[in-house]
C-alpha atoms as a PDB file:
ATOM      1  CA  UNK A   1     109.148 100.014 107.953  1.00  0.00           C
ATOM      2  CA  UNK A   2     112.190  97.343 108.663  1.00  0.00           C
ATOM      3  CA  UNK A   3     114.724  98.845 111.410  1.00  0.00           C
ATOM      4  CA  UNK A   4     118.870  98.420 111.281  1.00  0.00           C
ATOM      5  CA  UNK A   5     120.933  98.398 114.042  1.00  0.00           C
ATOM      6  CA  UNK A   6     122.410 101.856 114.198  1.00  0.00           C
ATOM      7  CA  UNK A   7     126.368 101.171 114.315  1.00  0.00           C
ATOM      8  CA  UNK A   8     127.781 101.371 118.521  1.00  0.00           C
ATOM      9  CA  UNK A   9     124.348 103.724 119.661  1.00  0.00           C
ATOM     10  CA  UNK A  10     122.302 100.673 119.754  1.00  0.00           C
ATOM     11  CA  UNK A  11     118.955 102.356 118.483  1.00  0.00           C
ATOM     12  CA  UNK A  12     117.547 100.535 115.823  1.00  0.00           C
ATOM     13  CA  UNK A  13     116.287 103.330 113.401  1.00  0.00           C
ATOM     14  CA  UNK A  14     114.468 103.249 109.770  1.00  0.00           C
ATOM     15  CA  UNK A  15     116.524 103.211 106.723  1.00  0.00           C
ATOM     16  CA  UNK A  16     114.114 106.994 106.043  1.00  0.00           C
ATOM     17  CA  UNK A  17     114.886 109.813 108.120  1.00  0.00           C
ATOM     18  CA  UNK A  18     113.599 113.046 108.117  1.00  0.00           C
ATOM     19  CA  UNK A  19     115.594 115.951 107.827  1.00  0.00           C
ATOM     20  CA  UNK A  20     114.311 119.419 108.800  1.00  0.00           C
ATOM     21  CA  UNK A  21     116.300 121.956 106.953  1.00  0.00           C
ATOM     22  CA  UNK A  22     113.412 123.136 104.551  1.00  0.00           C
ATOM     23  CA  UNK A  23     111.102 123.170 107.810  1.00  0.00           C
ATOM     24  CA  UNK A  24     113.228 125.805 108.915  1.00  0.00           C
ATOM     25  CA  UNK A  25     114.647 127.865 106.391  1.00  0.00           C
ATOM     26  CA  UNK A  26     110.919 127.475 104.126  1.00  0.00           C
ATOM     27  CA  UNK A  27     109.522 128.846 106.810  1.00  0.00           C
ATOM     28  CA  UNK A  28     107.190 125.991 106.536  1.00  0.00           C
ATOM     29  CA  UNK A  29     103.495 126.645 108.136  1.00  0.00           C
ATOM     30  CA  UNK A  30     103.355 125.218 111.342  1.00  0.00           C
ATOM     31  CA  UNK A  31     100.058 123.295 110.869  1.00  0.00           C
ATOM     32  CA  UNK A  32     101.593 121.671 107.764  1.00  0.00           C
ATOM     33  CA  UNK A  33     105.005 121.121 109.365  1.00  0.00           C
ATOM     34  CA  UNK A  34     103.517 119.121 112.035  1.00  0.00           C
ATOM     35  CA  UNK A  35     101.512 117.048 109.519  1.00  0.00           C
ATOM     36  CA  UNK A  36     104.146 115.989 107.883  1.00  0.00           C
ATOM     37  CA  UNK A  37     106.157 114.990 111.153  1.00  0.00           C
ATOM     38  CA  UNK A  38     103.095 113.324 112.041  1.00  0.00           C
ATOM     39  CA  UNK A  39     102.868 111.339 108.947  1.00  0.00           C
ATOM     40  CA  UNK A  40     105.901 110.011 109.068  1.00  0.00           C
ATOM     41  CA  UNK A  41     106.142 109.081 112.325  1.00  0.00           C
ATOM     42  CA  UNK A  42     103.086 107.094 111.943  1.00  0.00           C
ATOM     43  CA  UNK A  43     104.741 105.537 109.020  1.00  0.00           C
ATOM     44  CA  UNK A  44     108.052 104.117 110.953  1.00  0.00           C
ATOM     45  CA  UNK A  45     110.079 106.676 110.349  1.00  0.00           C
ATOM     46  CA  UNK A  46     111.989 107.210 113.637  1.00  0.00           C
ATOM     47  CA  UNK A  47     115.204 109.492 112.694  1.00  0.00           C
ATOM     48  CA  UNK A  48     114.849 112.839 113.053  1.00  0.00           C
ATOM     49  CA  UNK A  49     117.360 115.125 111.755  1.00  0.00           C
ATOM     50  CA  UNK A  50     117.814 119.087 113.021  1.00  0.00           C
ATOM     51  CA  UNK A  51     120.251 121.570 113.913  1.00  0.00           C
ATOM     52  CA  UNK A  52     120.720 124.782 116.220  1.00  0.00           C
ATOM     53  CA  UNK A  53     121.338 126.934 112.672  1.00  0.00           C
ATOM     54  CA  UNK A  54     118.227 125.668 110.825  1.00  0.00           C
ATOM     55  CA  UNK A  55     116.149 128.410 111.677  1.00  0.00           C
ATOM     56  CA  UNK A  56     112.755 127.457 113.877  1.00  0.00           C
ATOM     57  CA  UNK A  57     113.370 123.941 113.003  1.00  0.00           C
ATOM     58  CA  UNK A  58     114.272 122.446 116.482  1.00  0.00           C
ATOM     59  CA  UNK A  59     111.205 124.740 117.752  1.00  0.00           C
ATOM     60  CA  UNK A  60     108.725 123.612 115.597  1.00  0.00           C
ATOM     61  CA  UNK A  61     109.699 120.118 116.051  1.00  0.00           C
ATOM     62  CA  UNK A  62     109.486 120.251 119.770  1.00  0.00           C
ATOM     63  CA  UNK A  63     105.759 121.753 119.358  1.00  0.00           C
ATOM     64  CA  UNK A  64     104.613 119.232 117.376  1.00  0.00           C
ATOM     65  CA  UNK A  65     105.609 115.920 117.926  1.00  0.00           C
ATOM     66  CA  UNK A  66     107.449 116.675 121.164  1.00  0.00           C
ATOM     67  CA  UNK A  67     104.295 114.409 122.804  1.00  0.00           C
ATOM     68  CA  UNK A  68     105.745 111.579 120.364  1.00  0.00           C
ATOM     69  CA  UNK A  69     109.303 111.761 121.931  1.00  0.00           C
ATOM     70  CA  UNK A  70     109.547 108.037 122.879  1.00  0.00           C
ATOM     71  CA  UNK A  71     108.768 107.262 118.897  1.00  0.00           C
ATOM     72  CA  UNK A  72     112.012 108.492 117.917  1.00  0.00           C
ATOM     73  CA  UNK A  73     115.531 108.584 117.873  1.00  0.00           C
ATOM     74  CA  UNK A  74     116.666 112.785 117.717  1.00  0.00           C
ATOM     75  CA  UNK A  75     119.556 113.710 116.007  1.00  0.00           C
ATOM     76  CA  UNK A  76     120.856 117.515 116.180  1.00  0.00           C
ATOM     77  CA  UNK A  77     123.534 119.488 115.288  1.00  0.00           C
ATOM     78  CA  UNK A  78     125.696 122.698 116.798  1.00  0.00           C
ATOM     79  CA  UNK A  79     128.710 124.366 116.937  1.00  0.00           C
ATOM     80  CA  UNK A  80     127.820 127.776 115.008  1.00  0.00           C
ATOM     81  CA  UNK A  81     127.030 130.887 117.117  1.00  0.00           C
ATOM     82  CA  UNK A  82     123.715 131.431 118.623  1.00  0.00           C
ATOM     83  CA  UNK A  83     122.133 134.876 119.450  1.00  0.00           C
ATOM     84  CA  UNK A  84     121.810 134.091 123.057  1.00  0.00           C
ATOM     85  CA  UNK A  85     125.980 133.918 123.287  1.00  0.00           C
ATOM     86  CA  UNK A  86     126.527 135.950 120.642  1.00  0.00           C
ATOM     87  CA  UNK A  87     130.990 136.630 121.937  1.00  0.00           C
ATOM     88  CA  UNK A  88     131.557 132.928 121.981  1.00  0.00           C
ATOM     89  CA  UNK A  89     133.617 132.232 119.132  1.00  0.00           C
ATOM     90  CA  UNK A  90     132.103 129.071 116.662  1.00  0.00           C
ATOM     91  CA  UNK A  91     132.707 125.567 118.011  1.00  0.00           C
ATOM     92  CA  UNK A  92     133.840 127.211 121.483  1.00  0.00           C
ATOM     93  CA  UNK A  93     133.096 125.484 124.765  1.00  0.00           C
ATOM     94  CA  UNK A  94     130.507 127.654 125.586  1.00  0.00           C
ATOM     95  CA  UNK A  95     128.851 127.532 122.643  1.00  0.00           C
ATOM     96  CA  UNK A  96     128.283 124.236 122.530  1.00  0.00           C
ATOM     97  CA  UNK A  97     127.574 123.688 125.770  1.00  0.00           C
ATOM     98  CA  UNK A  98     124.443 126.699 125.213  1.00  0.00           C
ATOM     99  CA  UNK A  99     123.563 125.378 122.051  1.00  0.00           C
ATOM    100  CA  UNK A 100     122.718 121.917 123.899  1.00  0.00           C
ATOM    101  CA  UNK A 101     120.904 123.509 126.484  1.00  0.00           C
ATOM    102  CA  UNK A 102     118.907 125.387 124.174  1.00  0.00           C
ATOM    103  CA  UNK A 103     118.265 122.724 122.248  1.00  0.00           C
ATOM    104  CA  UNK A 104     116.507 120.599 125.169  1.00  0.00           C
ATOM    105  CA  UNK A 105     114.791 123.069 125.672  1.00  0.00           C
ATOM    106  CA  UNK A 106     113.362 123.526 122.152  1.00  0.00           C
ATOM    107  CA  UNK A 107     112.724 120.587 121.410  1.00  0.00           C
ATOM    108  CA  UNK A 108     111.164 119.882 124.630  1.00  0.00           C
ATOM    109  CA  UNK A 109     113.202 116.908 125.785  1.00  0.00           C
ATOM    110  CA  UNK A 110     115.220 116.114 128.773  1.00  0.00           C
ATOM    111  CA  UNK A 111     117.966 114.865 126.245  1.00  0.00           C
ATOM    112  CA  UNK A 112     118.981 114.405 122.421  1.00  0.00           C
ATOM    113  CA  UNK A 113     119.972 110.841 121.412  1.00  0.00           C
ATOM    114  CA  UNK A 114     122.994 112.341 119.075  1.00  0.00           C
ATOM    115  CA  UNK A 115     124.475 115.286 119.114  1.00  0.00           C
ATOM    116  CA  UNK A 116     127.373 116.334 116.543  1.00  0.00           C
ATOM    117  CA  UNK A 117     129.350 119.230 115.321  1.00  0.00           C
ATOM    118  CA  UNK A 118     128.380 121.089 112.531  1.00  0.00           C
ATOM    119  CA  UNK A 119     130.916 120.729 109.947  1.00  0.00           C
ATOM    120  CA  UNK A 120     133.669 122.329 111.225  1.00  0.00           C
ATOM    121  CA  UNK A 121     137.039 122.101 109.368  1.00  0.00           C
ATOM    122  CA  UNK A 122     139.506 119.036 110.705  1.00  0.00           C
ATOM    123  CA  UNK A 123     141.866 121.484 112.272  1.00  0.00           C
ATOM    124  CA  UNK A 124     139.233 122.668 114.553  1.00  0.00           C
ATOM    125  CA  UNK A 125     138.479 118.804 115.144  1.00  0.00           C
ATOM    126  CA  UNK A 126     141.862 117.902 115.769  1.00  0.00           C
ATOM    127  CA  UNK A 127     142.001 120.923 118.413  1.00  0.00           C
ATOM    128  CA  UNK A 128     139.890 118.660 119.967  1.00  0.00           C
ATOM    129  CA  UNK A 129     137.966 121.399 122.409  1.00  0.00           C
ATOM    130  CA  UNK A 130     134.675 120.835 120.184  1.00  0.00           C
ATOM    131  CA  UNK A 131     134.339 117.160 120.493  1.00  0.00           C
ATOM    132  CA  UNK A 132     135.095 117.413 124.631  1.00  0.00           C
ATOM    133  CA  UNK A 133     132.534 120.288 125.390  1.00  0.00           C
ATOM    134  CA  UNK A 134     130.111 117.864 123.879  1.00  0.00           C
ATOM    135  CA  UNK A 135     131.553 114.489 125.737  1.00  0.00           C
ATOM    136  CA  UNK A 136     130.979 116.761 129.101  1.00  0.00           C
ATOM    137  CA  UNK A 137     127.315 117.159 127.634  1.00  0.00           C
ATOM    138  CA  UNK A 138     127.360 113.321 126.974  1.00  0.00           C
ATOM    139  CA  UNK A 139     128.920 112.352 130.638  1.00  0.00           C
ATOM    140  CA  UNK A 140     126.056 114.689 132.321  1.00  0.00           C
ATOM    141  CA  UNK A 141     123.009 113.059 130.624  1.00  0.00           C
ATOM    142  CA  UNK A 142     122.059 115.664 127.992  1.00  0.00           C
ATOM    143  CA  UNK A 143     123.167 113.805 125.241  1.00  0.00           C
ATOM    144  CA  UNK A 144     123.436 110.209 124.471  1.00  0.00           C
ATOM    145  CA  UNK A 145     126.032 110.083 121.905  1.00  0.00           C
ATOM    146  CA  UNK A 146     128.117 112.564 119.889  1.00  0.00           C
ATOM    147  CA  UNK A 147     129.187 112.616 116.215  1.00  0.00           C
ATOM    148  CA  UNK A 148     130.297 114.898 113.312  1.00  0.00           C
ATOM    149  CA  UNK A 149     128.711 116.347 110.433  1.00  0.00           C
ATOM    150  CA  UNK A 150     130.950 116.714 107.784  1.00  0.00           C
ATOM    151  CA  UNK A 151     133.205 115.312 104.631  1.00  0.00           C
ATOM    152  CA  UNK A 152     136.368 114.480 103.169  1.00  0.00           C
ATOM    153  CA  UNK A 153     139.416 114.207 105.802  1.00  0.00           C
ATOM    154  CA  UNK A 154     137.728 116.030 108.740  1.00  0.00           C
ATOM    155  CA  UNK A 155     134.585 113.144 108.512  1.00  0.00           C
ATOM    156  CA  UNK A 156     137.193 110.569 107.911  1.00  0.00           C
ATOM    157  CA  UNK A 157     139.468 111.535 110.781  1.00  0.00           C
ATOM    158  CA  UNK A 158     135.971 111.823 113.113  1.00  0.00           C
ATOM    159  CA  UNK A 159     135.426 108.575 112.422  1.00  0.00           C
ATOM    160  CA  UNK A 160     138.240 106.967 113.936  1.00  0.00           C
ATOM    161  CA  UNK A 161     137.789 109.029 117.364  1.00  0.00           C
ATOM    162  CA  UNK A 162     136.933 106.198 120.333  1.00  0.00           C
ATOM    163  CA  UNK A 163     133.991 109.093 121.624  1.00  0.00           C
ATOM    164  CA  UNK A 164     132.303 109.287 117.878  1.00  0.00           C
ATOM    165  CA  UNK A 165     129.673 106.954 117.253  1.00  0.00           C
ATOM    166  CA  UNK A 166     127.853 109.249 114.293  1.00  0.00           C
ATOM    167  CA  UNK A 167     128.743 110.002 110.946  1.00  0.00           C
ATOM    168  CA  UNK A 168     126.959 112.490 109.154  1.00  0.00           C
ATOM    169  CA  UNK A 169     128.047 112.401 105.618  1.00  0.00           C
ATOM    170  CA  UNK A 170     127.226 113.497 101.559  1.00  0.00           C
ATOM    171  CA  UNK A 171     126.571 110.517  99.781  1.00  0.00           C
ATOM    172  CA  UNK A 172     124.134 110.832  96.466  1.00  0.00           C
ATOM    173  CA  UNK A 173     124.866 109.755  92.924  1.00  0.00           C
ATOM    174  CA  UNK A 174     126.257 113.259  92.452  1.00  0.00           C
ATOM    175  CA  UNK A 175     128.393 112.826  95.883  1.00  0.00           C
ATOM    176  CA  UNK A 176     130.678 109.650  95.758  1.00  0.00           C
ATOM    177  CA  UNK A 177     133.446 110.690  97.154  1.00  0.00           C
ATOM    178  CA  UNK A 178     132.864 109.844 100.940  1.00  0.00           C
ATOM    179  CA  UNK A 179     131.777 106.119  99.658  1.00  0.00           C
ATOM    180  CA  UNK A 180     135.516 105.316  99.143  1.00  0.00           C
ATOM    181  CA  UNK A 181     137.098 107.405 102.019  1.00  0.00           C
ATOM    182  CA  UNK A 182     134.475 108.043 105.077  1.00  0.00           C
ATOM    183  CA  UNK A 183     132.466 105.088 105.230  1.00  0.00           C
ATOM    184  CA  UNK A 184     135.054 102.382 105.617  1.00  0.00           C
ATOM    185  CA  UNK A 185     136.222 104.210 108.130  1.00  0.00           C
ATOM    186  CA  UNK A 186     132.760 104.326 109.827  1.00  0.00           C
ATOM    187  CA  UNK A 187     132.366 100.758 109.447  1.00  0.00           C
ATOM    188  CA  UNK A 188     135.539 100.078 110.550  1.00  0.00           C
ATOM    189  CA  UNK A 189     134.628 101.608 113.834  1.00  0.00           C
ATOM    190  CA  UNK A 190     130.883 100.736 113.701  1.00  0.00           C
ATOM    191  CA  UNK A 191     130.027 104.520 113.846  1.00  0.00           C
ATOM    192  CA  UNK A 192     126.795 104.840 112.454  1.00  0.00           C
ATOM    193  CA  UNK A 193     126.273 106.655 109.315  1.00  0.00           C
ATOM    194  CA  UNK A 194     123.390 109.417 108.322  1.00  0.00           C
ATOM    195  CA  UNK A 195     123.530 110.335 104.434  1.00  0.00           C
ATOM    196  CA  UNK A 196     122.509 113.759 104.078  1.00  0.00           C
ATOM    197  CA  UNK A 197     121.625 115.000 100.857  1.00  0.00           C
ATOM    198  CA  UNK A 198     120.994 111.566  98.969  1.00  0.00           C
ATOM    199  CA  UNK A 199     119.217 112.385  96.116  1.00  0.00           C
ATOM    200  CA  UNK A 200     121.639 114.985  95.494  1.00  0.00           C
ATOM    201  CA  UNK A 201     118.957 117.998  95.899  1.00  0.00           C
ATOM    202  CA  UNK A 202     117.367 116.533  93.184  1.00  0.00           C
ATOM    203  CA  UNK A 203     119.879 117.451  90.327  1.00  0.00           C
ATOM    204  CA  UNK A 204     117.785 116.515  87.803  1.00  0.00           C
ATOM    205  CA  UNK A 205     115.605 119.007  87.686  1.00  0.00           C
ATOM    206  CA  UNK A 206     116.073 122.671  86.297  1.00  0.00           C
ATOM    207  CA  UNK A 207     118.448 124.447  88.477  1.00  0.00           C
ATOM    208  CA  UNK A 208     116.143 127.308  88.158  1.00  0.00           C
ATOM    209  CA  UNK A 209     113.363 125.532  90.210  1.00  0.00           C
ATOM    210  CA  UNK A 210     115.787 124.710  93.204  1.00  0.00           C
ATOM    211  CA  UNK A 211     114.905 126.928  96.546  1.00  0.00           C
ATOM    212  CA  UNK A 212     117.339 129.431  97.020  1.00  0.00           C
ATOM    213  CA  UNK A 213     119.203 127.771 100.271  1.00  0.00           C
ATOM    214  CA  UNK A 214     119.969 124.733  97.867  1.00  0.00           C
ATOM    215  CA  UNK A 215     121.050 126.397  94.850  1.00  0.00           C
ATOM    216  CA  UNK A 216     124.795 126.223  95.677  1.00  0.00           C
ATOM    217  CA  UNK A 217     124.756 122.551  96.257  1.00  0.00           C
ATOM    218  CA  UNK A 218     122.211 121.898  93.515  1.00  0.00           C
ATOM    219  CA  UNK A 219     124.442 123.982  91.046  1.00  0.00           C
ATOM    220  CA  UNK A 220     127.035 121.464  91.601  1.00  0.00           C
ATOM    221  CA  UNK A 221     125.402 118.450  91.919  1.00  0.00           C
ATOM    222  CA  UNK A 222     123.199 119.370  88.409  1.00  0.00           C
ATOM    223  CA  UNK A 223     126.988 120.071  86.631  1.00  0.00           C
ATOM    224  CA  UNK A 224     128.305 116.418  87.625  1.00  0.00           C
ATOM    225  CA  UNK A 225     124.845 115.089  86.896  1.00  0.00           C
ATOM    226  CA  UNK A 226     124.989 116.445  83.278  1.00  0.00           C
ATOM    227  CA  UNK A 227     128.707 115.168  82.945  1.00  0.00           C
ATOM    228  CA  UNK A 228     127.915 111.895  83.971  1.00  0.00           C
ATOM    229  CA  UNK A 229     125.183 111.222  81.102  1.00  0.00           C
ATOM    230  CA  UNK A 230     123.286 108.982  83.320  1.00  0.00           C
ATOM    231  CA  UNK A 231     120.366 107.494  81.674  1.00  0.00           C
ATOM    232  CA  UNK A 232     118.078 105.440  83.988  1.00  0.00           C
ATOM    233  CA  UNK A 233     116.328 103.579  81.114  1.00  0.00           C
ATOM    234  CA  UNK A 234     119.984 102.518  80.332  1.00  0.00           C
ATOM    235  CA  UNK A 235     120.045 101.353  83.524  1.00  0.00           C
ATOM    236  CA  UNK A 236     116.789  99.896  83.600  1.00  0.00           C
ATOM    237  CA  UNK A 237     114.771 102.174  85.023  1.00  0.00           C
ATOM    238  CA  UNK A 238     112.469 103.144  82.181  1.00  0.00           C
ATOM    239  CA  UNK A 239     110.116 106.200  82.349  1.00  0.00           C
ATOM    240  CA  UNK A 240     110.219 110.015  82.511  1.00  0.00           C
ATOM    241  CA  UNK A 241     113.394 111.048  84.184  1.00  0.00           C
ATOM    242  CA  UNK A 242     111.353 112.950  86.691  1.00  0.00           C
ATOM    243  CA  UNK A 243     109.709 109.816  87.712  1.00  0.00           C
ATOM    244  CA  UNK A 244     113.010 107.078  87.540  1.00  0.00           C
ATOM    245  CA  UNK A 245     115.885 109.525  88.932  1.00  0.00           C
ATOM    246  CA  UNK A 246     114.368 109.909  92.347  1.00  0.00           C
ATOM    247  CA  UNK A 247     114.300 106.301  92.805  1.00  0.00           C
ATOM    248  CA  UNK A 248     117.560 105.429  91.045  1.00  0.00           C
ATOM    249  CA  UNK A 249     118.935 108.367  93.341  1.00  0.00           C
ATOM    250  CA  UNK A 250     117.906 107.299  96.514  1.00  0.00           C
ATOM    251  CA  UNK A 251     118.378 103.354  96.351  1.00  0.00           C
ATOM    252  CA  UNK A 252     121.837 104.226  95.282  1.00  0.00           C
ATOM    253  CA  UNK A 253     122.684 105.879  98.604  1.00  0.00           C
ATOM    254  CA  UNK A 254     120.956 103.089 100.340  1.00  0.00           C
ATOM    255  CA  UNK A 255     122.692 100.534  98.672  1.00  0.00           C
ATOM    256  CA  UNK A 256     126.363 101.895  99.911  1.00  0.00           C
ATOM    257  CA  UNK A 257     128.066  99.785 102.444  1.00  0.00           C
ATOM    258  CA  UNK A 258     127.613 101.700 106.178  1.00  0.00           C
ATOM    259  CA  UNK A 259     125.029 104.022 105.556  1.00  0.00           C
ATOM    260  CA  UNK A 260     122.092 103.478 107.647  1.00  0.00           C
ATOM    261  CA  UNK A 261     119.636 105.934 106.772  1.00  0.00           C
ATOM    262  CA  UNK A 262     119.434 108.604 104.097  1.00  0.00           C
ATOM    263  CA  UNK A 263     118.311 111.754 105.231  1.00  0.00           C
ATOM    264  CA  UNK A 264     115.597 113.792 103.294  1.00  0.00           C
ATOM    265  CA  UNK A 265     113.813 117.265 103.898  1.00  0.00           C
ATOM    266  CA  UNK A 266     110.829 117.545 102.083  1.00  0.00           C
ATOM    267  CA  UNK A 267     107.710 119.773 103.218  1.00  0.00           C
ATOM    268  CA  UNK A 268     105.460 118.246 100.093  1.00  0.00           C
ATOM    269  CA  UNK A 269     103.474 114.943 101.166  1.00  0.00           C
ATOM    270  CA  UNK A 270     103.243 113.202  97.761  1.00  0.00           C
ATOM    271  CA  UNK A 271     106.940 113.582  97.747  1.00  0.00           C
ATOM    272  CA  UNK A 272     107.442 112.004 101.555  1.00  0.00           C
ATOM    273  CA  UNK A 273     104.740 108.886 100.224  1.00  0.00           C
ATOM    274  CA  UNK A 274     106.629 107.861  97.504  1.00  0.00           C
ATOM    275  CA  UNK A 275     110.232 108.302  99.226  1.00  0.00           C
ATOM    276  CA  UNK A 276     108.731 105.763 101.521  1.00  0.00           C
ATOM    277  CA  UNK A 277     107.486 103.518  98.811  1.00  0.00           C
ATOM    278  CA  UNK A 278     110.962 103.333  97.266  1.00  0.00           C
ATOM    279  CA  UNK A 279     112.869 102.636 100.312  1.00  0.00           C
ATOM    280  CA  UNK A 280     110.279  99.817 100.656  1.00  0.00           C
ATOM    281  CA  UNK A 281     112.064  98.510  96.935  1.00  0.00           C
ATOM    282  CA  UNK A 282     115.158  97.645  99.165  1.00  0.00           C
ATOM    283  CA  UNK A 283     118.798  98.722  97.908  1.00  0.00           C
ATOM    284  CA  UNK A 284     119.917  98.427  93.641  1.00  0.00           C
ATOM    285  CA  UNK A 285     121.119  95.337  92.055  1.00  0.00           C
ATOM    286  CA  UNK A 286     125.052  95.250  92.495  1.00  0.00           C
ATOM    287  CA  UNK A 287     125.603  95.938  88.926  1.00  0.00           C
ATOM    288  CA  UNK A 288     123.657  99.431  88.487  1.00  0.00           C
ATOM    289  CA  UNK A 289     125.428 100.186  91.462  1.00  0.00           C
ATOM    290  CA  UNK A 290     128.528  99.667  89.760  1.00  0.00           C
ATOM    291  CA  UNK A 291     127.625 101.154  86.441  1.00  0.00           C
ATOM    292  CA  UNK A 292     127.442 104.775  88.506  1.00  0.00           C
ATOM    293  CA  UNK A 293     130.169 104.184  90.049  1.00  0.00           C
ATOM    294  CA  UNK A 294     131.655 104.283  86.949  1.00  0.00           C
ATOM    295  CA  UNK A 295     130.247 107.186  85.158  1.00  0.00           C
ATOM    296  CA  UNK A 296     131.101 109.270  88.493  1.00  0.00           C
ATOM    297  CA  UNK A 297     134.692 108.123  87.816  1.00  0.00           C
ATOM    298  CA  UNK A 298     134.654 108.836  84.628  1.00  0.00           C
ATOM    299  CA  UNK A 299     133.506 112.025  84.723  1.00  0.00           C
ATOM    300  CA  UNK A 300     135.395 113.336  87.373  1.00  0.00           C
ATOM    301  CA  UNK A 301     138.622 112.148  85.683  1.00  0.00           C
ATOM    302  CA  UNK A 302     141.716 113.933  87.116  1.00  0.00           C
ATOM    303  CA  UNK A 303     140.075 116.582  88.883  1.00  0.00           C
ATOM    304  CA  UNK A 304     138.574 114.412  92.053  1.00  0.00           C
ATOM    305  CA  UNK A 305     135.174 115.771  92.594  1.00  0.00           C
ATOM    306  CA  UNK A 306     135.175 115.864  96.689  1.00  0.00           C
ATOM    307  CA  UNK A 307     131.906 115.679  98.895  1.00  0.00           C
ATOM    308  CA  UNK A 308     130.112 119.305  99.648  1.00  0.00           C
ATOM    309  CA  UNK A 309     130.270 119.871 103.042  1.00  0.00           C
END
């Protein structure tokens, strides 16, 4: 799998990452888990996406591919309270600073290449005590670089800060609005740029089959789908829908200017092949780009439909 330069980090990382929210909150076997970690290392995947609140995940990565940890770049996430401090307030000081520590040791590393806040709200950000308690963990080795999870003005506003070099962002079909707002910024300030959610949990589908920890972004995301009337044959992606929306969904996220790798959580191996296979297909032609640009406008119409945080 082809490598990018990752914006100011200097990593060069796969345009595939994995993310390891289902790992945790699925409760995913650990056998299987570590299977699937396995596989895609072995594939060129070298992004791996976790946080402190994803329950097990940064455990259960740690146990099972912590042997690998040269193979990949290790991106986490914190700022919510942890059992272990449970008085400090969220995105306080000392709970960062724990949260990293616990992290390391989880994950069985002597330090995480990025580490960013956990979509806290811009005036918490602008505070500015958040983004310093996790400089202090940069300046002392723990952490390579720091970053910010989030959308709208608080992701935009993160990405003009001089110690910020990762965006972590909603872009999907379903999620345009960060396209127009957060990721010139980024690029602007060569901060690189993670997509999370960029198939849009998969909106296609039956809401009824989503698991339950996606249902309230799925419910949205399936709402602007069906408003948008997207039809990939119209677009010239023939087939069952099932079959042409994944790949219309994630080459559409991979074709936006500054994003430089879309992460997706998936415990199901068929499903982590053929995400590989169509990020092999490289990004959309420039004018099926454009044509869901335009339904997402469209649709929207007065009412701006803002990225899910």
């Amino acid at each position: 799998m082809h490598k990018q330069l990752f914006g100011k980090t200097g990593y060069q990382i796969s345009p595939l990452g994995f993310g390891s929210a289902p790992v945790g909150f699925l409760k995913t076997d650990r056998d299987k888990a570590g299977l699937m970690l396995n596989f895609m290392l072995d594939q060129g995947v070298n992004l791996i996406d976790t946080a402190a609140m994803y329950e097990g995940a940064e455990a259960l990565i740690g146990d099972v591919i912590g042997h690998r940890r040269g193979e990949y770049v290790l991106v986490s996430k914190c700022g919510h309270k942890i059992p272990e401090l449970p008085t400090a307030p969220p995105f306080s000081p000392d709970a960062i600073s724990a949260t990293v520590d616990r992290a390391l040791l989880r994950l069985k590393t002597d330090h995480l290449d990025v580490m960013v806040l956990h979509s806290c709200d811009l005036k918490t950000l602008q505070k500015g005590e958040a983004l310093e308690a996790l400089v202090k963990a940069r300046d002392a080795g723990k952490v390579r670089y720091v970053g910010y999870s989030g959308d709208n003005e608080a992701a935009v506003y993160a990405a003009g800060l001089e110690d910020v070099a990762v965006i972590e962002t909603s872009v999907s079909i379903a999620d345009q609005h960060n396209i127009d707002t957060v990721l010139p910024a980024a690029v602007s300030n060569n901060v690189g740029v993670l997509a999370k959610r960029p198939i849009a949990n998969a909106a296609w589908k039956d809401l009824s089959t989503q698991p339950g920890f996606y249902k309230n972004y799925a419910k949205v995301y399936t709402e602007r789908l069906q408003k948008m009337q997207l039809n990939p044959a119209d677009l010239g992606f023939p087939g069952p829908p099932e079959k042409a929306f994944p790949e219309l969904a994630l080459r559409f996220t991979l074709s936006q200017p500054g994003v430089h790798c879309a992460i997706i959580g998936t415990t199901n191996p068929d499903n982590a092949k053929s995400n590989l296979e169509l990020v092999g297909k490289g990004t959309l032609p420039a004018d099926v780009v454009e044509k869901i640009r335009a339904a997402f406008l469209a649709a929207q119409g007065d009412g701006k439909w803002v990225g899910q945080t």
